[in-house]
PDB file of N, CA and C in Angstrom:
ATOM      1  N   UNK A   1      33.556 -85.157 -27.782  1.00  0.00           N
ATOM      2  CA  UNK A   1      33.293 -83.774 -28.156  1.00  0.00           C
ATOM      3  C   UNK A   1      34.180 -83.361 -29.335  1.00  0.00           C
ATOM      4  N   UNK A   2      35.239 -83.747 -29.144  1.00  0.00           N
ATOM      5  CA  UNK A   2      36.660 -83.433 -30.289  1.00  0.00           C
ATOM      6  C   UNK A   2      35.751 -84.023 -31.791  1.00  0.00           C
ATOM      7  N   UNK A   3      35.367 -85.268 -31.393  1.00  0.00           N
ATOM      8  CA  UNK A   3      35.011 -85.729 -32.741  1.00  0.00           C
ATOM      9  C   UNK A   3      33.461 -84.855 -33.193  1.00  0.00           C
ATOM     10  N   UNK A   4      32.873 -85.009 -32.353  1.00  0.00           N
ATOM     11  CA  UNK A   4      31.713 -84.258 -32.876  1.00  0.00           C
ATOM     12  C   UNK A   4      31.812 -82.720 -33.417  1.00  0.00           C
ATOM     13  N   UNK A   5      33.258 -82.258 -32.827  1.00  0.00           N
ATOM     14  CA  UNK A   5      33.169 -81.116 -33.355  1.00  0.00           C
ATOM     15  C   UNK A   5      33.663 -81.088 -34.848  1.00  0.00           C
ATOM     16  N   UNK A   6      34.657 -81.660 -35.349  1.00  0.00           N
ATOM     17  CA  UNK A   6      35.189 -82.539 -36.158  1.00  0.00           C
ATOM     18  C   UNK A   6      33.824 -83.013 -37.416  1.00  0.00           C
ATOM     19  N   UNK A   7      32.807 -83.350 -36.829  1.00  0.00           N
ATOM     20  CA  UNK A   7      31.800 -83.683 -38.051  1.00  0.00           C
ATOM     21  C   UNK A   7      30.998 -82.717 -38.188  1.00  0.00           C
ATOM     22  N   UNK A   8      30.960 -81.790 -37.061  1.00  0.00           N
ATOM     23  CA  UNK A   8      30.151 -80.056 -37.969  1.00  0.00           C
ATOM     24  C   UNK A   8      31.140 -79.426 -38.694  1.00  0.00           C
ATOM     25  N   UNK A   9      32.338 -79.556 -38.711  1.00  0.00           N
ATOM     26  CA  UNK A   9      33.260 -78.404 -39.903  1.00  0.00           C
ATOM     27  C   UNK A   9      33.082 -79.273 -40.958  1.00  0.00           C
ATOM     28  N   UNK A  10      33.362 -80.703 -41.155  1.00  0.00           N
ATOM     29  CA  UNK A  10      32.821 -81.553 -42.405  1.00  0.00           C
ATOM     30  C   UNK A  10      31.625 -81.110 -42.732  1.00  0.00           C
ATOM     31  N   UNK A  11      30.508 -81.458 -42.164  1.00  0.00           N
ATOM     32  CA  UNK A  11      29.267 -80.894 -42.341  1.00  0.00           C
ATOM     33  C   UNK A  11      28.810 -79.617 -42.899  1.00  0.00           C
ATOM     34  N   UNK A  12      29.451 -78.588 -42.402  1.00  0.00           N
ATOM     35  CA  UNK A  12      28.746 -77.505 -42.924  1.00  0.00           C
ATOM     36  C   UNK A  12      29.939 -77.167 -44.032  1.00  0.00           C
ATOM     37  N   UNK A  13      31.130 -77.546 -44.551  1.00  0.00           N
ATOM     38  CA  UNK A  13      32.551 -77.213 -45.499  1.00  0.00           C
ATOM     39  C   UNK A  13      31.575 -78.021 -46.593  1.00  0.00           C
ATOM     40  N   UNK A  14      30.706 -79.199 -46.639  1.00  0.00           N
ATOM     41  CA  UNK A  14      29.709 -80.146 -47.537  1.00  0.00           C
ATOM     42  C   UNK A  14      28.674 -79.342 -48.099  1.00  0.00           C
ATOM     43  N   UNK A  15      28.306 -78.442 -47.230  1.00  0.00           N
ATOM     44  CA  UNK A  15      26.599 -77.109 -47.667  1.00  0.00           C
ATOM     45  C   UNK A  15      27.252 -75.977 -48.360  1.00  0.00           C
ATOM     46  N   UNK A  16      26.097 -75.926 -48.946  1.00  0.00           N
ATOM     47  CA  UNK A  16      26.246 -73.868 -49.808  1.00  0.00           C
ATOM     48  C   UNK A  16      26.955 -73.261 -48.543  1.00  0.00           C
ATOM     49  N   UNK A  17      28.029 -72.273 -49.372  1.00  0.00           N
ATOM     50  CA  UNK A  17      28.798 -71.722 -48.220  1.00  0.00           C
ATOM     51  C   UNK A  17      28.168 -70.509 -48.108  1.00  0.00           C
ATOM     52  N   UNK A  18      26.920 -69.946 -48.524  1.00  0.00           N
ATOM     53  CA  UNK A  18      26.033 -69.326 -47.588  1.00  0.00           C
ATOM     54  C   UNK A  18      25.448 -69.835 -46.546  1.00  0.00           C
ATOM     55  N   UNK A  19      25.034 -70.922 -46.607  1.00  0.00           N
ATOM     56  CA  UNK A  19      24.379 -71.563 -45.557  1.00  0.00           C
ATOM     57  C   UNK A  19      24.735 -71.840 -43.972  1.00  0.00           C
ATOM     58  N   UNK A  20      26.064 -72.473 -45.038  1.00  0.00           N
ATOM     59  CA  UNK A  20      27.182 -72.804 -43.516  1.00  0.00           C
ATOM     60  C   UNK A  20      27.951 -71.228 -42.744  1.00  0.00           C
ATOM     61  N   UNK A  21      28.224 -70.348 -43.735  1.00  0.00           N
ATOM     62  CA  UNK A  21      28.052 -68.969 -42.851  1.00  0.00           C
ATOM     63  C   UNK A  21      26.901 -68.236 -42.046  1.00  0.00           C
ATOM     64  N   UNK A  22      25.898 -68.666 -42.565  1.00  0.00           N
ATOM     65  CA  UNK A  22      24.907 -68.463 -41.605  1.00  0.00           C
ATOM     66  C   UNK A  22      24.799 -68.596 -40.501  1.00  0.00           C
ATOM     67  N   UNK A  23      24.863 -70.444 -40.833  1.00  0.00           N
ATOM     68  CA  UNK A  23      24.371 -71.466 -39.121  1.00  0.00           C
ATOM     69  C   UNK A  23      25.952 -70.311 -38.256  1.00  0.00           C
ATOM     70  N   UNK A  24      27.155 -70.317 -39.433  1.00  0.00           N
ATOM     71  CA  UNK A  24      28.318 -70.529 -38.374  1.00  0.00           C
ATOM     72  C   UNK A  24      28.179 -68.451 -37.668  1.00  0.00           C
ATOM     73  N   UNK A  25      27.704 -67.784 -38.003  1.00  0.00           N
ATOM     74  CA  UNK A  25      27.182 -66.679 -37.649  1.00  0.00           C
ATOM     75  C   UNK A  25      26.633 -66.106 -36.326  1.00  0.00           C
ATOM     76  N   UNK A  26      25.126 -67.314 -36.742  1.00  0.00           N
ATOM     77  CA  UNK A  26      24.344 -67.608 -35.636  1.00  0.00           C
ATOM     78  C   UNK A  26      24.726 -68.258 -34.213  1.00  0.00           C
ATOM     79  N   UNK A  27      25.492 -69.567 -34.949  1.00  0.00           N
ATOM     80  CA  UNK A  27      25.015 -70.387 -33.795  1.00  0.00           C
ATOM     81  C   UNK A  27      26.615 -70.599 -32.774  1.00  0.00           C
ATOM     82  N   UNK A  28      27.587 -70.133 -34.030  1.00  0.00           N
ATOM     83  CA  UNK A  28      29.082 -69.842 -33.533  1.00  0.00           C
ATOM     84  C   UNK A  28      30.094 -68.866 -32.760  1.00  0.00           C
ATOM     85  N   UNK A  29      29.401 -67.781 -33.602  1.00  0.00           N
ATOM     86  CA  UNK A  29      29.678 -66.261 -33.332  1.00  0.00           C
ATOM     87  C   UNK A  29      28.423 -65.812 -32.399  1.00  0.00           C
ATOM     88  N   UNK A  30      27.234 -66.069 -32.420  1.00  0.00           N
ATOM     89  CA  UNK A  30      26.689 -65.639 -31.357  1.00  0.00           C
ATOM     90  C   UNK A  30      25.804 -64.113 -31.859  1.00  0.00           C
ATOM     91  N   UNK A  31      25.589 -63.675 -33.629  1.00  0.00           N
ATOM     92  CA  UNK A  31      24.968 -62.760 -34.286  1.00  0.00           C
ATOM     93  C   UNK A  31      23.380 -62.759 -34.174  1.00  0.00           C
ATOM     94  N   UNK A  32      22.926 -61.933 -34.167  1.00  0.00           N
ATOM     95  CA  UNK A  32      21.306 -62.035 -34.217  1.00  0.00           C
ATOM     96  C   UNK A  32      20.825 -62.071 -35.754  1.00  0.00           C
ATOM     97  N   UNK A  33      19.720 -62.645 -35.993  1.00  0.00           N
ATOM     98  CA  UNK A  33      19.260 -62.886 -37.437  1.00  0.00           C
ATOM     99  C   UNK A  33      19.280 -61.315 -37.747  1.00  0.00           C
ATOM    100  N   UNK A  34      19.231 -60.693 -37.487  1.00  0.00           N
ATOM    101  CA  UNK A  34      19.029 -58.671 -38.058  1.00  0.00           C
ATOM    102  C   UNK A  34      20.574 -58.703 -38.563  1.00  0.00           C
ATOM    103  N   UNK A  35      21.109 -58.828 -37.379  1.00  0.00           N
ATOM    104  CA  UNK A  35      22.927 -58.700 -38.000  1.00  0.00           C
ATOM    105  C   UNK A  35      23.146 -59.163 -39.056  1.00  0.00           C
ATOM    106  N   UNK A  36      23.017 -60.548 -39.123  1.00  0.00           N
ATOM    107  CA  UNK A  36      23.510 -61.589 -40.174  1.00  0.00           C
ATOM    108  C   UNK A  36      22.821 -60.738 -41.856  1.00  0.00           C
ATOM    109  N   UNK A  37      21.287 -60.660 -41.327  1.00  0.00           N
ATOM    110  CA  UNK A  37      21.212 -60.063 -42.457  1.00  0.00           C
ATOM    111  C   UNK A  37      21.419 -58.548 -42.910  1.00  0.00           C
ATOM    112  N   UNK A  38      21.469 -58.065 -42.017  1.00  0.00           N
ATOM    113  CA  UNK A  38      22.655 -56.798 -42.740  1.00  0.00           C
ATOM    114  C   UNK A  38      23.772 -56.417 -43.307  1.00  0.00           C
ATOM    115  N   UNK A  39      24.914 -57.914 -42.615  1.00  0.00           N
ATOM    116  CA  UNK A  39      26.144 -58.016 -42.542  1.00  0.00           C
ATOM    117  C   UNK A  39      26.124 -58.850 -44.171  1.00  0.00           C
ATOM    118  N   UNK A  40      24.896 -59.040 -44.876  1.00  0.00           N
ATOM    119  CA  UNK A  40      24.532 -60.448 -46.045  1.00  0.00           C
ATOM    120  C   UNK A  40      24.278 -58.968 -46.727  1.00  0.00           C
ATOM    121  N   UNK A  41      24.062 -57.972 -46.399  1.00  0.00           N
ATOM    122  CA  UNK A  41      22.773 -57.777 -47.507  1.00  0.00           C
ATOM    123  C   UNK A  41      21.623 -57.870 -48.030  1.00  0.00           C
ATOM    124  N   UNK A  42      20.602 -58.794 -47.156  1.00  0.00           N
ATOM    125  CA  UNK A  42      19.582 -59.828 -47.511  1.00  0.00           C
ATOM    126  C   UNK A  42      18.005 -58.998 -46.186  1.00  0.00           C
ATOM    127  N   UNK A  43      17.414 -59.620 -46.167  1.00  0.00           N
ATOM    128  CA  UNK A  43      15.958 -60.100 -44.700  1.00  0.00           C
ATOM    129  C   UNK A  43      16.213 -60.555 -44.022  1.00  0.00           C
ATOM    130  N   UNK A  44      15.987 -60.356 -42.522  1.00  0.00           N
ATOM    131  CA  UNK A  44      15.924 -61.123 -41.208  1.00  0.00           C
ATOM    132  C   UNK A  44      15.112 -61.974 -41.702  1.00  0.00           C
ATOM    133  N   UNK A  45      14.044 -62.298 -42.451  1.00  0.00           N
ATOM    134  CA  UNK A  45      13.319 -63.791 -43.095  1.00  0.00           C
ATOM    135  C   UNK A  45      13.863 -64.588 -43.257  1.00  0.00           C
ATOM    136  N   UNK A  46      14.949 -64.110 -44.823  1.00  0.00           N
ATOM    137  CA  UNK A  46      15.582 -64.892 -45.592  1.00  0.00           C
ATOM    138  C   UNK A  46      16.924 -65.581 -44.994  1.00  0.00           C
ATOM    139  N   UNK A  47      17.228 -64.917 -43.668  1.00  0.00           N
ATOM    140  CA  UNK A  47      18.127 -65.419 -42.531  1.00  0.00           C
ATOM    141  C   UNK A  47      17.228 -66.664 -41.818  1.00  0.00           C
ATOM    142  N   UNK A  48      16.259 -66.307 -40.955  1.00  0.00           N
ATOM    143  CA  UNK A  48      15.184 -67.448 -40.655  1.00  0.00           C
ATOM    144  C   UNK A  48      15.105 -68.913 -41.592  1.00  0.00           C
ATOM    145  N   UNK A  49      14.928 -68.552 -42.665  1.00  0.00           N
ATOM    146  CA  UNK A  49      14.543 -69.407 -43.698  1.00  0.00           C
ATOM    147  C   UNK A  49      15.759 -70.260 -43.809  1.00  0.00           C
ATOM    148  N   UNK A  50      17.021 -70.015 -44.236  1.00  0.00           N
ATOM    149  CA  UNK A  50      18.219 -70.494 -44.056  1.00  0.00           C
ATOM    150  C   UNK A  50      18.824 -70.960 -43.279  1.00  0.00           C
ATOM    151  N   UNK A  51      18.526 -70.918 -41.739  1.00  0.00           N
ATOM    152  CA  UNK A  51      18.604 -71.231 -40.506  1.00  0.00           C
ATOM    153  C   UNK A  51      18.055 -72.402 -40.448  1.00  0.00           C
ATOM    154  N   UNK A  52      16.555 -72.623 -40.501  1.00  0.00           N
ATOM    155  CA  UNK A  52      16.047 -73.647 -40.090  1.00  0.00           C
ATOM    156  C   UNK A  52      16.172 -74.551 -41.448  1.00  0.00           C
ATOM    157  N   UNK A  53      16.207 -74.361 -42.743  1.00  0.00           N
ATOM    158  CA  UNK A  53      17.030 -75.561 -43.705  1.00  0.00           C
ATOM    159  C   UNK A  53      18.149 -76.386 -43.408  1.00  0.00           C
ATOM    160  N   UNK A  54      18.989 -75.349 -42.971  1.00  0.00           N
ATOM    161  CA  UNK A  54      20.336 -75.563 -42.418  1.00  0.00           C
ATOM    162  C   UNK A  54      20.338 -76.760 -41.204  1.00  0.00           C
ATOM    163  N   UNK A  55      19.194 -76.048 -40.140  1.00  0.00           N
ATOM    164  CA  UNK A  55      19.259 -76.608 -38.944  1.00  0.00           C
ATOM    165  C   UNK A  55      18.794 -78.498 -39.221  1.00  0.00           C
ATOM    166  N   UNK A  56      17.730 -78.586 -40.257  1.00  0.00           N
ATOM    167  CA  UNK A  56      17.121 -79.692 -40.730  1.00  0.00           C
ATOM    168  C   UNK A  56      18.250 -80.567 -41.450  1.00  0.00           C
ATOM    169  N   UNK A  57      19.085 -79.943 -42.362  1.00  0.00           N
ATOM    170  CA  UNK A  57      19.751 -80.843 -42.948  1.00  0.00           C
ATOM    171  C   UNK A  57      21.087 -81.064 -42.126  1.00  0.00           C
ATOM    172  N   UNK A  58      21.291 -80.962 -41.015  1.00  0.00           N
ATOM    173  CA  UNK A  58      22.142 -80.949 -40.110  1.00  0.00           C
ATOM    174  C   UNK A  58      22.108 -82.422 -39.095  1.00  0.00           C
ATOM    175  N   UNK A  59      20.274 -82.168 -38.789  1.00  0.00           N
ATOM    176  CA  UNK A  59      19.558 -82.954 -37.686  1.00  0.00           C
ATOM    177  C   UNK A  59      19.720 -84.546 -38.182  1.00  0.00           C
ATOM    178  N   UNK A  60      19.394 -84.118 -39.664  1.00  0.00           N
ATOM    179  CA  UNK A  60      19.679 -85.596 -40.320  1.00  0.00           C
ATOM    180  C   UNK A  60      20.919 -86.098 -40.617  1.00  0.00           C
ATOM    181  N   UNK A  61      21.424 -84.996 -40.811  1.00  0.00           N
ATOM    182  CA  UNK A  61      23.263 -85.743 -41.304  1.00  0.00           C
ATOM    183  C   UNK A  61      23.671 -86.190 -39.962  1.00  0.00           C
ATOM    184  N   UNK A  62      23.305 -85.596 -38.484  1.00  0.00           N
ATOM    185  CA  UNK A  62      23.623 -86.106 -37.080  1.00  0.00           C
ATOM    186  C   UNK A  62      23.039 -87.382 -36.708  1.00  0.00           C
ATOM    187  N   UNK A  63      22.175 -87.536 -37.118  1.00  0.00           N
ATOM    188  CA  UNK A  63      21.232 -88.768 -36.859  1.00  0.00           C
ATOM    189  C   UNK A  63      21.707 -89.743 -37.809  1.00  0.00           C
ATOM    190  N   UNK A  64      22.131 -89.512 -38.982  1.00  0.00           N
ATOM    191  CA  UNK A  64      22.630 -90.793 -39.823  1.00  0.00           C
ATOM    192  C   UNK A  64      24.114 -91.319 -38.810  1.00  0.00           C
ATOM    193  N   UNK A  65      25.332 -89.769 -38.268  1.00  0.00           N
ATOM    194  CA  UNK A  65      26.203 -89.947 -37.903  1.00  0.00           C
ATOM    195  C   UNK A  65      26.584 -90.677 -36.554  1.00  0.00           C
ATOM    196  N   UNK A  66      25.420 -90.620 -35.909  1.00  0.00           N
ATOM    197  CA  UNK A  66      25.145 -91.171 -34.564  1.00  0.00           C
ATOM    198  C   UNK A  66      24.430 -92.642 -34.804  1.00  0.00           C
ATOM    199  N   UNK A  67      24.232 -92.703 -36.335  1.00  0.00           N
ATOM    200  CA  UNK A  67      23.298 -94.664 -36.404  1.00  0.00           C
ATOM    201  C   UNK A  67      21.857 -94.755 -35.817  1.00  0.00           C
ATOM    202  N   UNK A  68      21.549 -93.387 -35.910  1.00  0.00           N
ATOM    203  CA  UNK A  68      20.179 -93.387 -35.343  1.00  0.00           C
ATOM    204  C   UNK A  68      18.766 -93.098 -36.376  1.00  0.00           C
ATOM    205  N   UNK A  69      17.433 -93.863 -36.295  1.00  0.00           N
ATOM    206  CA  UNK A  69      17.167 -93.685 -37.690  1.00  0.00           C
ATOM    207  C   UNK A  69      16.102 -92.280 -37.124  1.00  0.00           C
ATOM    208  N   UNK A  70      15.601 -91.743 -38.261  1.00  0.00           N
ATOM    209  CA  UNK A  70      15.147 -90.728 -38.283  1.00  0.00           C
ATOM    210  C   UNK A  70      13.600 -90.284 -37.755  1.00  0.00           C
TER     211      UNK A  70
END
């Protein structure tokens, strides 16, 4: 667990640091997409939209990190 936690702060410190405030918003802090995007300035969309990019380029950087193919 130590290590895996260890390769999401690499992971998302590697992405647009919008991005990685997002996921870390959402999925860390526990914010609803309305919050995030109020707290941005931005759309509950354009929160959506960023979320699931995020979530995708994540799935794969985990799957390369785990030796698993895609």
């Amino acid at each position: 667990e130590v290590e895996l936690r260890a390769w999401l702060r690499e992971a998302l410190a590697g992405m647009n640091p919008r991005s990685a405030e997002v996921f870390t918003l959402k999925h860390l802090e526990g914010y609803s997409n309305r919050e995030i995007a109020e707290s941005l300035k931005t759309s509950p969309g354009v929160i959506a939209v960023t979320l699931h990019r995020t979530r995708l380029r994540l799935q794969k950087e985990i799957q390369a990190f785990l030796g698993e193919k895609p």
